[in-house]
Every structure is written in structure tokens, then in C-alpha cells.
PDB file of N, CA and C in Angstrom:
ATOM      1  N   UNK A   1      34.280 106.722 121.490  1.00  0.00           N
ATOM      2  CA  UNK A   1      34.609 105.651 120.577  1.00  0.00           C
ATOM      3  C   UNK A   1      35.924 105.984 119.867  1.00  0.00           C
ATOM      4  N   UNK A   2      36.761 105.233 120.088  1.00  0.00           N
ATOM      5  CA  UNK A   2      38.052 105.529 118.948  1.00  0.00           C
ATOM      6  C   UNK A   2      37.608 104.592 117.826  1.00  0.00           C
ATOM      7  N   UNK A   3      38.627 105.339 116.873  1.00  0.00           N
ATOM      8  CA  UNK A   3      38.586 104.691 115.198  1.00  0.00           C
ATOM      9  C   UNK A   3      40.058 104.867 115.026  1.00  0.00           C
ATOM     10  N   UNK A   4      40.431 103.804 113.853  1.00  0.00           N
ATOM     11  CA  UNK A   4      41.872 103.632 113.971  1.00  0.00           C
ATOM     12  C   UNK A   4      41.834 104.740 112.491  1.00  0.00           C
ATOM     13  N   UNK A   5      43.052 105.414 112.881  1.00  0.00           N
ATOM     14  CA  UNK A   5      42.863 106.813 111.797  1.00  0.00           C
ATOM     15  C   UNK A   5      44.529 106.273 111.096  1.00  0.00           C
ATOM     16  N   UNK A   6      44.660 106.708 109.708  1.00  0.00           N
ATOM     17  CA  UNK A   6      46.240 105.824 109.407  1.00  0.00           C
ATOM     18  C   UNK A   6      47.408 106.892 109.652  1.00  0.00           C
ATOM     19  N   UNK A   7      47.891 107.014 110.085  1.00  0.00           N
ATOM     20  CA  UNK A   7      48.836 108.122 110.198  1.00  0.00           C
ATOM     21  C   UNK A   7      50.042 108.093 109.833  1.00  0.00           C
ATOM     22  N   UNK A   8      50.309 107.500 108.257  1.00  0.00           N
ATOM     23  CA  UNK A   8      51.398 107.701 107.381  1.00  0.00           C
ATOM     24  C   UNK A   8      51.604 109.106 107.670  1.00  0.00           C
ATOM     25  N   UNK A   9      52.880 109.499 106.837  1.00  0.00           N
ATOM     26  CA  UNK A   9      53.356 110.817 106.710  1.00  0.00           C
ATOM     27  C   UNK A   9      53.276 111.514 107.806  1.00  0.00           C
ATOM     28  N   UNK A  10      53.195 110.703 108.878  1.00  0.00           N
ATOM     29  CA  UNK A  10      53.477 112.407 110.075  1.00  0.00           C
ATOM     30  C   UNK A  10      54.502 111.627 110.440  1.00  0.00           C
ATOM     31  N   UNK A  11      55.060 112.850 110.893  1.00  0.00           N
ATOM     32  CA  UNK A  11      56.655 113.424 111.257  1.00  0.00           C
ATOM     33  C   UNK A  11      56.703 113.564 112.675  1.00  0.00           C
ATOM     34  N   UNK A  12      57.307 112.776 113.829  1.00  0.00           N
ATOM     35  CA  UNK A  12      57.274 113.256 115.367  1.00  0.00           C
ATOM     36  C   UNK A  12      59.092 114.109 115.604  1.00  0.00           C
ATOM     37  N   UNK A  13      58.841 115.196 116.187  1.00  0.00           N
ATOM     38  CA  UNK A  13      60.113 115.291 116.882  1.00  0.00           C
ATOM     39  C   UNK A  13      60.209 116.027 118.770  1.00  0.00           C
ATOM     40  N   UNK A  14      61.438 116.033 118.917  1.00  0.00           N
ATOM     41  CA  UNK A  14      61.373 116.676 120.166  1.00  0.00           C
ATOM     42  C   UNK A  14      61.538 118.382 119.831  1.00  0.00           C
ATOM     43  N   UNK A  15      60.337 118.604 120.023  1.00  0.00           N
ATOM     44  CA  UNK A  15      60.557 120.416 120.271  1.00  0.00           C
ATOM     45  C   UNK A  15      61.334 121.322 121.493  1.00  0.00           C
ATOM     46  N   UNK A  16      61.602 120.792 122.821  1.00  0.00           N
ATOM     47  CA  UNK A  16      61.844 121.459 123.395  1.00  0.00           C
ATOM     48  C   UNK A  16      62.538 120.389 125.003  1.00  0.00           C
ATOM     49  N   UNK A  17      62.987 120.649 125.479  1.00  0.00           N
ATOM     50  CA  UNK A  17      63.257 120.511 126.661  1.00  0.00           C
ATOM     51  C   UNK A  17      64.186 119.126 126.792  1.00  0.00           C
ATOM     52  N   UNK A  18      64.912 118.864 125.635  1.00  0.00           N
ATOM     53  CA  UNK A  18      65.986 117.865 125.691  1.00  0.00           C
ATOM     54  C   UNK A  18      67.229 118.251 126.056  1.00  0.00           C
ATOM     55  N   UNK A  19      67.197 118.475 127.349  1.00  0.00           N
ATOM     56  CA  UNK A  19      68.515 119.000 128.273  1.00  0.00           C
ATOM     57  C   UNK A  19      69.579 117.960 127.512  1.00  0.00           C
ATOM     58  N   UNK A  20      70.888 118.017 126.718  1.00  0.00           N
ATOM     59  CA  UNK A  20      71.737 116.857 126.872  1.00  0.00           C
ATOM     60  C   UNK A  20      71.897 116.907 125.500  1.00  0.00           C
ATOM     61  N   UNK A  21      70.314 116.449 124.998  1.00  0.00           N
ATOM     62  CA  UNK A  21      69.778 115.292 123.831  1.00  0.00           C
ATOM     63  C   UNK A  21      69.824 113.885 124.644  1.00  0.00           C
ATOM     64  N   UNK A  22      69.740 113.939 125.775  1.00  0.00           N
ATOM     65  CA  UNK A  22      69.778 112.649 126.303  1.00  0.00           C
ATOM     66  C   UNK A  22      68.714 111.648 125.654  1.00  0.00           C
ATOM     67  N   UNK A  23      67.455 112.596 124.768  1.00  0.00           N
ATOM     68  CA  UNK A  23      66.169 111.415 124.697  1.00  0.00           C
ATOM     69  C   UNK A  23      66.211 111.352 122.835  1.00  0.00           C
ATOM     70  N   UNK A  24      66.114 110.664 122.326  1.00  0.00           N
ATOM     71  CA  UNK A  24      65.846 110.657 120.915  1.00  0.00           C
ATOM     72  C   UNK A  24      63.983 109.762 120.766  1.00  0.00           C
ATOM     73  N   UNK A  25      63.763 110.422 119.494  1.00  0.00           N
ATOM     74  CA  UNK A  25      62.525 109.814 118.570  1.00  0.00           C
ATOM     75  C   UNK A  25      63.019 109.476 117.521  1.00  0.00           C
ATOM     76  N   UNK A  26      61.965 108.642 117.094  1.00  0.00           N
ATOM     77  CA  UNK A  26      61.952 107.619 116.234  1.00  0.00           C
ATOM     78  C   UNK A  26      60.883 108.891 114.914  1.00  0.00           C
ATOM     79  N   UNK A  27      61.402 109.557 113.985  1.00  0.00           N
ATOM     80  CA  UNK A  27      60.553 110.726 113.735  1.00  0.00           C
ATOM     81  C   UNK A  27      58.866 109.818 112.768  1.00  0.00           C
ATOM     82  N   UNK A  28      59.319 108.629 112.597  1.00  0.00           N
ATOM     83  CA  UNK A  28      58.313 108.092 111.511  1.00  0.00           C
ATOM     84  C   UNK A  28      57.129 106.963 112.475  1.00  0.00           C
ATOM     85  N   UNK A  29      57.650 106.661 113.802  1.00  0.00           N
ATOM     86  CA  UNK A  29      57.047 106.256 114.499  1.00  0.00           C
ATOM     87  C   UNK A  29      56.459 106.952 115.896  1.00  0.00           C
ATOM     88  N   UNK A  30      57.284 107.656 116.365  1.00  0.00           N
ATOM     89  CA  UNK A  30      56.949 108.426 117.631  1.00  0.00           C
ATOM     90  C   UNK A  30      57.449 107.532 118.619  1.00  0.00           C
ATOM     91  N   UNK A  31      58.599 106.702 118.765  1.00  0.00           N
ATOM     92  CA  UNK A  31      59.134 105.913 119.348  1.00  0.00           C
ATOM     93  C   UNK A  31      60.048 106.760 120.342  1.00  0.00           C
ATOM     94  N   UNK A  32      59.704 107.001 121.252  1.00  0.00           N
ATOM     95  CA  UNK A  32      60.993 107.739 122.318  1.00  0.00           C
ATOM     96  C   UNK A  32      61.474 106.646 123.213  1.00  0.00           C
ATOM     97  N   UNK A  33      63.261 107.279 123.095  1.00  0.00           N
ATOM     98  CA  UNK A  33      64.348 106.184 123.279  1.00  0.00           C
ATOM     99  C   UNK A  33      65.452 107.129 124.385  1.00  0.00           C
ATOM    100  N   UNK A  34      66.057 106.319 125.229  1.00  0.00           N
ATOM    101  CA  UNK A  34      67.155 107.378 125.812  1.00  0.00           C
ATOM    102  C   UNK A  34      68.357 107.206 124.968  1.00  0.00           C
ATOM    103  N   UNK A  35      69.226 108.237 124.985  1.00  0.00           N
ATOM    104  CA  UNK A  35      70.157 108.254 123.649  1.00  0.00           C
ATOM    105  C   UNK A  35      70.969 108.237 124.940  1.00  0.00           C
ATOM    106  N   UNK A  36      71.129 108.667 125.871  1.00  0.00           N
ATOM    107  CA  UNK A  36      72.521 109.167 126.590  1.00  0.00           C
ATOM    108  C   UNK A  36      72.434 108.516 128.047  1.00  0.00           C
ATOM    109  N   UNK A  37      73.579 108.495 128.834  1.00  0.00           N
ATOM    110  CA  UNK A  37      73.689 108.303 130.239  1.00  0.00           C
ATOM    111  C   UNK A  37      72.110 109.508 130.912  1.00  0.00           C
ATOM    112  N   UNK A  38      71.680 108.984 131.782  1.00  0.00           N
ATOM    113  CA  UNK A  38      70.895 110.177 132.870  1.00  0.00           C
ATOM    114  C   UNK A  38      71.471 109.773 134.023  1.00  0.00           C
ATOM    115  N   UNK A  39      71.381 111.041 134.464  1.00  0.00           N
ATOM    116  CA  UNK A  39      72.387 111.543 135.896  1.00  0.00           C
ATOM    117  C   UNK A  39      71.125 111.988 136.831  1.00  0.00           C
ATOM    118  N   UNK A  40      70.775 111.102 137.870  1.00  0.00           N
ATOM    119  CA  UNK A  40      69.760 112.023 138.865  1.00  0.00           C
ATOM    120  C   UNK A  40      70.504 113.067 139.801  1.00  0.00           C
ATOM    121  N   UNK A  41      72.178 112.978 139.703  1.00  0.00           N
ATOM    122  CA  UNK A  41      72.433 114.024 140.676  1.00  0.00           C
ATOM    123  C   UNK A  41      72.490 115.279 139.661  1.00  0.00           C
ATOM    124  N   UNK A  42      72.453 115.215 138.336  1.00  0.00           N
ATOM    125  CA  UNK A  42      72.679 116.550 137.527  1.00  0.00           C
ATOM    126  C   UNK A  42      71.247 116.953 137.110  1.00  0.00           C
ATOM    127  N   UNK A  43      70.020 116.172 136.936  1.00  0.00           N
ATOM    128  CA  UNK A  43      68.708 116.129 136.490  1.00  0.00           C
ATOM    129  C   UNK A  43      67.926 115.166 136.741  1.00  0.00           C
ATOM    130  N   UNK A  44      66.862 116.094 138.004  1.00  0.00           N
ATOM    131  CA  UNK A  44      65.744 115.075 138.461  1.00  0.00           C
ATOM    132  C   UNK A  44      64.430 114.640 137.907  1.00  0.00           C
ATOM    133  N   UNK A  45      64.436 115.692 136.885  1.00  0.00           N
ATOM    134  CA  UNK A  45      63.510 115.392 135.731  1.00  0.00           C
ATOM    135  C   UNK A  45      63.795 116.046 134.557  1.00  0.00           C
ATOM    136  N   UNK A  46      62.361 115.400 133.539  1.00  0.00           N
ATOM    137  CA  UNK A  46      62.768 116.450 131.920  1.00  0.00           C
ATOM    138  C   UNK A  46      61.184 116.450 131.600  1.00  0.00           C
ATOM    139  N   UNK A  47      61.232 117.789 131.116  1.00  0.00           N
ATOM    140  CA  UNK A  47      59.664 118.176 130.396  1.00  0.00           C
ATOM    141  C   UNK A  47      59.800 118.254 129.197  1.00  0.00           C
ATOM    142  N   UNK A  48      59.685 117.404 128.061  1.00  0.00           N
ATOM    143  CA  UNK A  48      59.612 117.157 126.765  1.00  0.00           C
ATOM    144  C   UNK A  48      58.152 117.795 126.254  1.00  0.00           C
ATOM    145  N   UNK A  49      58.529 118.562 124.995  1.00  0.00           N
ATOM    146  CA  UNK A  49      57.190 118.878 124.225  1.00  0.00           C
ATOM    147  C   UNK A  49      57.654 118.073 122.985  1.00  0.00           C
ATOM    148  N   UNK A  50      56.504 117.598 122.704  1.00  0.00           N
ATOM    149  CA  UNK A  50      56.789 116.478 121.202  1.00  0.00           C
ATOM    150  C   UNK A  50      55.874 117.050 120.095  1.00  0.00           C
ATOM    151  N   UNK A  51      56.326 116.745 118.943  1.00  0.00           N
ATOM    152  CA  UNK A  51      55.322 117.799 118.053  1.00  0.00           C
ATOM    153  C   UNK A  51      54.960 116.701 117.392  1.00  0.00           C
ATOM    154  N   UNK A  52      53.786 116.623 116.733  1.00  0.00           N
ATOM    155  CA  UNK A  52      53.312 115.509 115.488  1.00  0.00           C
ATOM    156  C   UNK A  52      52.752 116.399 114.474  1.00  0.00           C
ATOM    157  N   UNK A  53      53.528 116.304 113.213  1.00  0.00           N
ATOM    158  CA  UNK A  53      52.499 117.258 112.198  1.00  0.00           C
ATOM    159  C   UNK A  53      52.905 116.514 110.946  1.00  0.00           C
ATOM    160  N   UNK A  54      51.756 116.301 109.899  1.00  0.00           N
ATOM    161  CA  UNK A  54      51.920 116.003 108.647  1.00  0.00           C
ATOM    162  C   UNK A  54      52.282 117.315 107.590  1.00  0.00           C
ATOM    163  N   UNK A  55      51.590 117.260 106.082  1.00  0.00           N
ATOM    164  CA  UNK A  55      52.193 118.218 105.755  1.00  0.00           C
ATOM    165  C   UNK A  55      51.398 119.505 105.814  1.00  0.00           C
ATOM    166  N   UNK A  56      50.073 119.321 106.552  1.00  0.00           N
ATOM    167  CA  UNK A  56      48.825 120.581 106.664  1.00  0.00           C
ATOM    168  C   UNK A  56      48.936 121.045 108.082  1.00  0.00           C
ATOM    169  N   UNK A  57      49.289 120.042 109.121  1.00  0.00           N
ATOM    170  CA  UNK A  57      48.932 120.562 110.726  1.00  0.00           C
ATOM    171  C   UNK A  57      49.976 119.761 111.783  1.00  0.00           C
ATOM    172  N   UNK A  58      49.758 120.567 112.855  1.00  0.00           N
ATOM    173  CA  UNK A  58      50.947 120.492 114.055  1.00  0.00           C
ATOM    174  C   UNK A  58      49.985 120.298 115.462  1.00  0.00           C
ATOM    175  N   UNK A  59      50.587 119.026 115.854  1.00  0.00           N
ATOM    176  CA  UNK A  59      49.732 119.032 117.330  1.00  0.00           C
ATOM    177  C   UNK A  59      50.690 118.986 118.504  1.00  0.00           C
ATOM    178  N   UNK A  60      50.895 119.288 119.715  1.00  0.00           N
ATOM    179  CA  UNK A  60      52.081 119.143 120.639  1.00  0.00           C
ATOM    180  C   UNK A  60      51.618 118.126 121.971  1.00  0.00           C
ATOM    181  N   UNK A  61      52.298 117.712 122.363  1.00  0.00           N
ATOM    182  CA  UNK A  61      52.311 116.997 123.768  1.00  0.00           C
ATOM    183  C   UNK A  61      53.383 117.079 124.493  1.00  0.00           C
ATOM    184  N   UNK A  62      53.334 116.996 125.884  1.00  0.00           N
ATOM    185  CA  UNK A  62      53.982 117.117 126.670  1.00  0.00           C
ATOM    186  C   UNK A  62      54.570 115.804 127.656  1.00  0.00           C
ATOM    187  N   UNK A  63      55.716 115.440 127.968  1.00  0.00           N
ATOM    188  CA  UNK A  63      56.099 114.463 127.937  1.00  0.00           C
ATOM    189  C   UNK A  63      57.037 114.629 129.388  1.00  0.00           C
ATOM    190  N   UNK A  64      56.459 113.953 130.539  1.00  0.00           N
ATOM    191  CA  UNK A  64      57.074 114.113 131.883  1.00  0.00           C
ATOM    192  C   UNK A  64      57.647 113.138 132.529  1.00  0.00           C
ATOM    193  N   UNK A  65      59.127 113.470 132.358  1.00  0.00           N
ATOM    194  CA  UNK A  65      60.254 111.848 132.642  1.00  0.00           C
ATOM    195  C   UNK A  65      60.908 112.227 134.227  1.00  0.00           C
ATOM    196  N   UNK A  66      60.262 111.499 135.333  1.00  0.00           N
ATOM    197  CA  UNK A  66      60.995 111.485 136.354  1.00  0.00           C
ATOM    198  C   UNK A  66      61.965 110.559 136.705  1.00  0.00           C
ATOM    199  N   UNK A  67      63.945 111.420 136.845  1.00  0.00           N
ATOM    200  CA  UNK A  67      64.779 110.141 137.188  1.00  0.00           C
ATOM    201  C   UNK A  67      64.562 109.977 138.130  1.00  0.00           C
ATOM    202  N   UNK A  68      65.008 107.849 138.262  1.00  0.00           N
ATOM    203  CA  UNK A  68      64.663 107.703 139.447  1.00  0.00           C
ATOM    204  C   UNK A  68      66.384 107.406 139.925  1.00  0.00           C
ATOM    205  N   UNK A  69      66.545 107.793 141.091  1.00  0.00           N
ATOM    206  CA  UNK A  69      68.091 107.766 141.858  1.00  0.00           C
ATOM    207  C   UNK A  69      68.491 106.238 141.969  1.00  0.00           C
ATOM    208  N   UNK A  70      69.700 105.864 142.163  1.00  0.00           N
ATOM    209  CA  UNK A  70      70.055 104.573 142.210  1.00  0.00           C
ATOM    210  C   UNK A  70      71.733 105.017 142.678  1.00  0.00           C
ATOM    211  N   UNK A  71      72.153 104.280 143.970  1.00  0.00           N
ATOM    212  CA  UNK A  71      73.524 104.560 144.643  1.00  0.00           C
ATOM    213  C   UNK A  71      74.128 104.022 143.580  1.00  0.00           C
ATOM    214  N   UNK A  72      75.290 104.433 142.853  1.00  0.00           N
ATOM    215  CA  UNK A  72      76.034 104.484 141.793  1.00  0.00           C
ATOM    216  C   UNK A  72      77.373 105.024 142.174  1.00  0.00           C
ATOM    217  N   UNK A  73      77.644 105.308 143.523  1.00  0.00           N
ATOM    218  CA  UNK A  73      78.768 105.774 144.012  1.00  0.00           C
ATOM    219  C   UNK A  73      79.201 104.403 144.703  1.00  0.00           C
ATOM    220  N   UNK A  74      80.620 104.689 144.692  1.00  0.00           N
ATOM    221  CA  UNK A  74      81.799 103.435 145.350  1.00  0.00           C
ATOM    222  C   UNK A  74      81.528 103.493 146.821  1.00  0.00           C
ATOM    223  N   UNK A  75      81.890 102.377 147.318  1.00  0.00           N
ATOM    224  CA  UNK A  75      82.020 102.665 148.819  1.00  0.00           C
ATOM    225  C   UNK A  75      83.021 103.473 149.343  1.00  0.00           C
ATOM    226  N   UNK A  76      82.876 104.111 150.601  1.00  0.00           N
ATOM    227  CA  UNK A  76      84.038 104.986 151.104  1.00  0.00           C
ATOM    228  C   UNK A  76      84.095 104.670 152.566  1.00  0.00           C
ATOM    229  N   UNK A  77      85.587 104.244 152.538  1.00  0.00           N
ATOM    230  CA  UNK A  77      86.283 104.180 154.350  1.00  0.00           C
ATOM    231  C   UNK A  77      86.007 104.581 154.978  1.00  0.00           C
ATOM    232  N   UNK A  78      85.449 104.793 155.997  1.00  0.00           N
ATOM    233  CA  UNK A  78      85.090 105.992 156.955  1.00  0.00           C
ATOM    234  C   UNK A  78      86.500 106.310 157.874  1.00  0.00           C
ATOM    235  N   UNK A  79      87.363 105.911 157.649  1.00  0.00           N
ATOM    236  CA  UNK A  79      88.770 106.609 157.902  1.00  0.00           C
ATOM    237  C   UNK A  79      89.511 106.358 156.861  1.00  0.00           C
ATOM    238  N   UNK A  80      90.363 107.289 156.962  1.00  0.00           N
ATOM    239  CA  UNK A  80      91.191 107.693 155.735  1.00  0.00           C
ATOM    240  C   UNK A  80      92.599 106.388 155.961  1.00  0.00           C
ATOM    241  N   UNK A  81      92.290 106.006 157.413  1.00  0.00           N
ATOM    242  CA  UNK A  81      94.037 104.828 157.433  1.00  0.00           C
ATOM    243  C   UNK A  81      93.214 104.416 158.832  1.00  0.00           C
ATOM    244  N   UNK A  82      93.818 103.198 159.024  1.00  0.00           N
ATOM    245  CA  UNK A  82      93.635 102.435 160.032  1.00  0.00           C
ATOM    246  C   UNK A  82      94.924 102.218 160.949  1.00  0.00           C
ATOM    247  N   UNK A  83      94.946 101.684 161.757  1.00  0.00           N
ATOM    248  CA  UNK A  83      96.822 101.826 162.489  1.00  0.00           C
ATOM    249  C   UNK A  83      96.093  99.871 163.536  1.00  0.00           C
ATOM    250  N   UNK A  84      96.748  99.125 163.792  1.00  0.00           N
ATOM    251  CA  UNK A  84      96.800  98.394 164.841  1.00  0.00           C
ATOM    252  C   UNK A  84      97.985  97.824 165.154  1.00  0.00           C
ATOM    253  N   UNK A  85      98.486  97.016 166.742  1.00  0.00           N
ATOM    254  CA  UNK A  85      99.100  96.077 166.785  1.00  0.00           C
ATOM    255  C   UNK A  85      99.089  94.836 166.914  1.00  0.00           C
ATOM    256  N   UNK A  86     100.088  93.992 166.795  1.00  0.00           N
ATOM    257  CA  UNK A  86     100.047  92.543 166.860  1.00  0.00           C
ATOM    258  C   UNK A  86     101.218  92.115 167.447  1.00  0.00           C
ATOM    259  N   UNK A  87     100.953  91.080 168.557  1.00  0.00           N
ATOM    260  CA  UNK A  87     102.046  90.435 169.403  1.00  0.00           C
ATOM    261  C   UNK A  87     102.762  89.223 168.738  1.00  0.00           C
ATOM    262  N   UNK A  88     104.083  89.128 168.448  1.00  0.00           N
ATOM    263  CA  UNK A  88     104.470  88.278 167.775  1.00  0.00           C
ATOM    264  C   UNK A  88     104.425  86.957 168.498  1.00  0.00           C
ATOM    265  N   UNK A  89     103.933  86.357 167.956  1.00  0.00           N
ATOM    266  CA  UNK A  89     104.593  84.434 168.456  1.00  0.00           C
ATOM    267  C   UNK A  89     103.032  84.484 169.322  1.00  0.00           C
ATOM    268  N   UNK A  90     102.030  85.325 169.111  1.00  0.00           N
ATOM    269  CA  UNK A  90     100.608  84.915 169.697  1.00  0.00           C
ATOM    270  C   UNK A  90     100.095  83.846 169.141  1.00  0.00           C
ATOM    271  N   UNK A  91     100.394  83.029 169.284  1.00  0.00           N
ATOM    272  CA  UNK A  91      99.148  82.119 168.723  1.00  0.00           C
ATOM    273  C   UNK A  91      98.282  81.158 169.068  1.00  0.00           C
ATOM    274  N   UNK A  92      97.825  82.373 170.356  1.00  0.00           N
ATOM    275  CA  UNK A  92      96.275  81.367 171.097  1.00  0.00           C
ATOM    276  C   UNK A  92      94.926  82.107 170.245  1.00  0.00           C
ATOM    277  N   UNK A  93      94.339  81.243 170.403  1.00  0.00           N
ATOM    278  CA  UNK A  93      92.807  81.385 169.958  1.00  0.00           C
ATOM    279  C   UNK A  93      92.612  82.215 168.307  1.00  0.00           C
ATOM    280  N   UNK A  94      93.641  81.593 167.556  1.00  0.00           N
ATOM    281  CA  UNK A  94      93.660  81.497 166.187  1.00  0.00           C
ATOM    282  C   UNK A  94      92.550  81.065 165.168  1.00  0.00           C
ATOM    283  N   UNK A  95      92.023  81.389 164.127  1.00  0.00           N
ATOM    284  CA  UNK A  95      92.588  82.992 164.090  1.00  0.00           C
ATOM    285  C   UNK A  95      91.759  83.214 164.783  1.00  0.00           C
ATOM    286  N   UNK A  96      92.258  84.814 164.807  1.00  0.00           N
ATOM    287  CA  UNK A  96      91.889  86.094 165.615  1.00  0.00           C
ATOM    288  C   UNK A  96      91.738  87.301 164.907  1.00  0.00           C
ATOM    289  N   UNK A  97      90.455  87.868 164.977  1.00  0.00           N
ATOM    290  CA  UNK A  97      90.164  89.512 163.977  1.00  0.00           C
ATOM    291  C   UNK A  97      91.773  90.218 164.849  1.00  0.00           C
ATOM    292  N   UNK A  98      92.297  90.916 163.658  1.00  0.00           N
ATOM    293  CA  UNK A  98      93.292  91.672 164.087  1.00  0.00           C
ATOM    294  C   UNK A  98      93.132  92.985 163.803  1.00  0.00           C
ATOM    295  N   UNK A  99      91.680  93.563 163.057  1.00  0.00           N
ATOM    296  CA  UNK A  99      91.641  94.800 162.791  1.00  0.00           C
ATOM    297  C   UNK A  99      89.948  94.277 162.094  1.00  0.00           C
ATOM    298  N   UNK A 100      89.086  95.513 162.443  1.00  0.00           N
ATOM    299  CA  UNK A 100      87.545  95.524 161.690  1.00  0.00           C
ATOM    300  C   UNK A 100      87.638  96.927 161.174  1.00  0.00           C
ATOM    301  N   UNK A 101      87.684  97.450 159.839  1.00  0.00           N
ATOM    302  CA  UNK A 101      87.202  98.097 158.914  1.00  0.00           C
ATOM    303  C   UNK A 101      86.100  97.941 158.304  1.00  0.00           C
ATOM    304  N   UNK A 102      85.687  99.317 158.447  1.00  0.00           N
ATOM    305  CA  UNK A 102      83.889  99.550 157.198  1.00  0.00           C
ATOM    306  C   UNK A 102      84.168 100.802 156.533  1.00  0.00           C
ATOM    307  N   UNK A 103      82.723 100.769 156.043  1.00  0.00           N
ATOM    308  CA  UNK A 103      82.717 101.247 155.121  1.00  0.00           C
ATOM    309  C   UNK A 103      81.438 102.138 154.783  1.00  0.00           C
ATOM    310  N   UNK A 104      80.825 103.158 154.155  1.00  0.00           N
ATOM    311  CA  UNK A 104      79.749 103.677 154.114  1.00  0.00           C
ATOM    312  C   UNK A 104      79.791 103.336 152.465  1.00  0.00           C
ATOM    313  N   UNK A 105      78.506 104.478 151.905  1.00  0.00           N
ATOM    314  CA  UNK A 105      78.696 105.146 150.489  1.00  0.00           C
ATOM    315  C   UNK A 105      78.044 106.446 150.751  1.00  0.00           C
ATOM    316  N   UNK A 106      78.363 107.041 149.637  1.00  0.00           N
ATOM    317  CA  UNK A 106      78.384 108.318 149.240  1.00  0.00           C
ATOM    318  C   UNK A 106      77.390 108.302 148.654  1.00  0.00           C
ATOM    319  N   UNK A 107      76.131 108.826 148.946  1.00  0.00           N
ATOM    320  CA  UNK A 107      75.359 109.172 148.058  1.00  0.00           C
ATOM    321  C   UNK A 107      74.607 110.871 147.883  1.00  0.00           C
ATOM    322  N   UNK A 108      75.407 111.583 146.729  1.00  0.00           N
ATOM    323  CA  UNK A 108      74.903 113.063 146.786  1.00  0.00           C
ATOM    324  C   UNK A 108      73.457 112.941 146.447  1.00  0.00           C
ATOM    325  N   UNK A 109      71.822 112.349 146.131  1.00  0.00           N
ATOM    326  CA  UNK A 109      70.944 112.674 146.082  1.00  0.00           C
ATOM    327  C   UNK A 109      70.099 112.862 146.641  1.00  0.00           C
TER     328      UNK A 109
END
């Protein structure tokens, strides 16, 4: 059975494992917020310990944030230059592809 207990006066913060400070709390609510950019190619996760204590006692939890990856890189040429020719004064079967370029992306994750 829960009972709603009032929990003025407690205090939440992050104790431990805020690589960055990327994550902030809310210390009067226990509101966790991202403060910063997250990078899945620099950090694939974060193990947060959160503390709650009024002014007699301290309880901890543990708090497990997996990034999730997202291609965020530009596309890239798959050649560095292209080269073609073209016959001047052609002009049957207009237009005409005179060159096909692509393209990949880069993704380090």
C-alpha cells in the first residue's frame, strides 16, 4: 500500500557520475534535466547516483541513462574530385546526365 508522505524540505542532488555536468536537478523537486549537448560518440551511457536527504537522513538512487546514436555527421563524396567530358554542339537526346555523383555518411558509432 503506498501513502502519500509530504516531502517538503528534502534536498535532491547529483552525487556522482555527471561526466560533463551534462545532467542537472531541480534540488527542491528531484526534477532531472539535460543541461548540455550528449555525444554518443564520446559517451554511451551515464550512471548517476542521486541523493535525497532532509535535515536528519540521506537515501541514494541510482540513475541509468542510455545515449541513443543518431547520424549527425554531413554527407561525404566518396571521391575526393570527379573529372568528365562533354562534346561540344551535342545536342541529341537532351538533356543528358553528364556526370552521377554520391555520396555516403560518416558515421563513427
Amino acid at each position: 500500500m503506498l501513502r502519500y508522505v509530504n516531502t517538503a524540505g528534502v534536498r535532491y542532488k547529483i552525487s556522482s557520475g555527471n561526466i560533463g555536468n551534462v545532467f542537472a536537478i531541480r534540488n527542491t523537486t528531484g526534477a532531472l534535466y539535460v543541461a548540455k549537448a550528449l555525444d554518443y560518440e564520446k559517451i554511451k551511457k551515464y550512471e548517476l547516483r542521486l541523493t535525497a536527504s532532509d535535515n536528519f537522513k540521506e537515501n541514494y538512487t541510482t540513475v541509468l541513462i542510455n545515449v541513443r546514436d543518431v547520424n549527425d555527421n554531413p554527407p561525404v563524396f566518396e571521391k575526393s574530385s570527379y573529372r568528365t567530358q562533354i562534346t561540344e554542339e551535342d545536342d541529341r537526346g537532351l538533356p543528358k546526365r553528364v556526370l552521377r555523383v554520391s555520396t555516403g555518411t560518416l558515421n563513427l558509432g
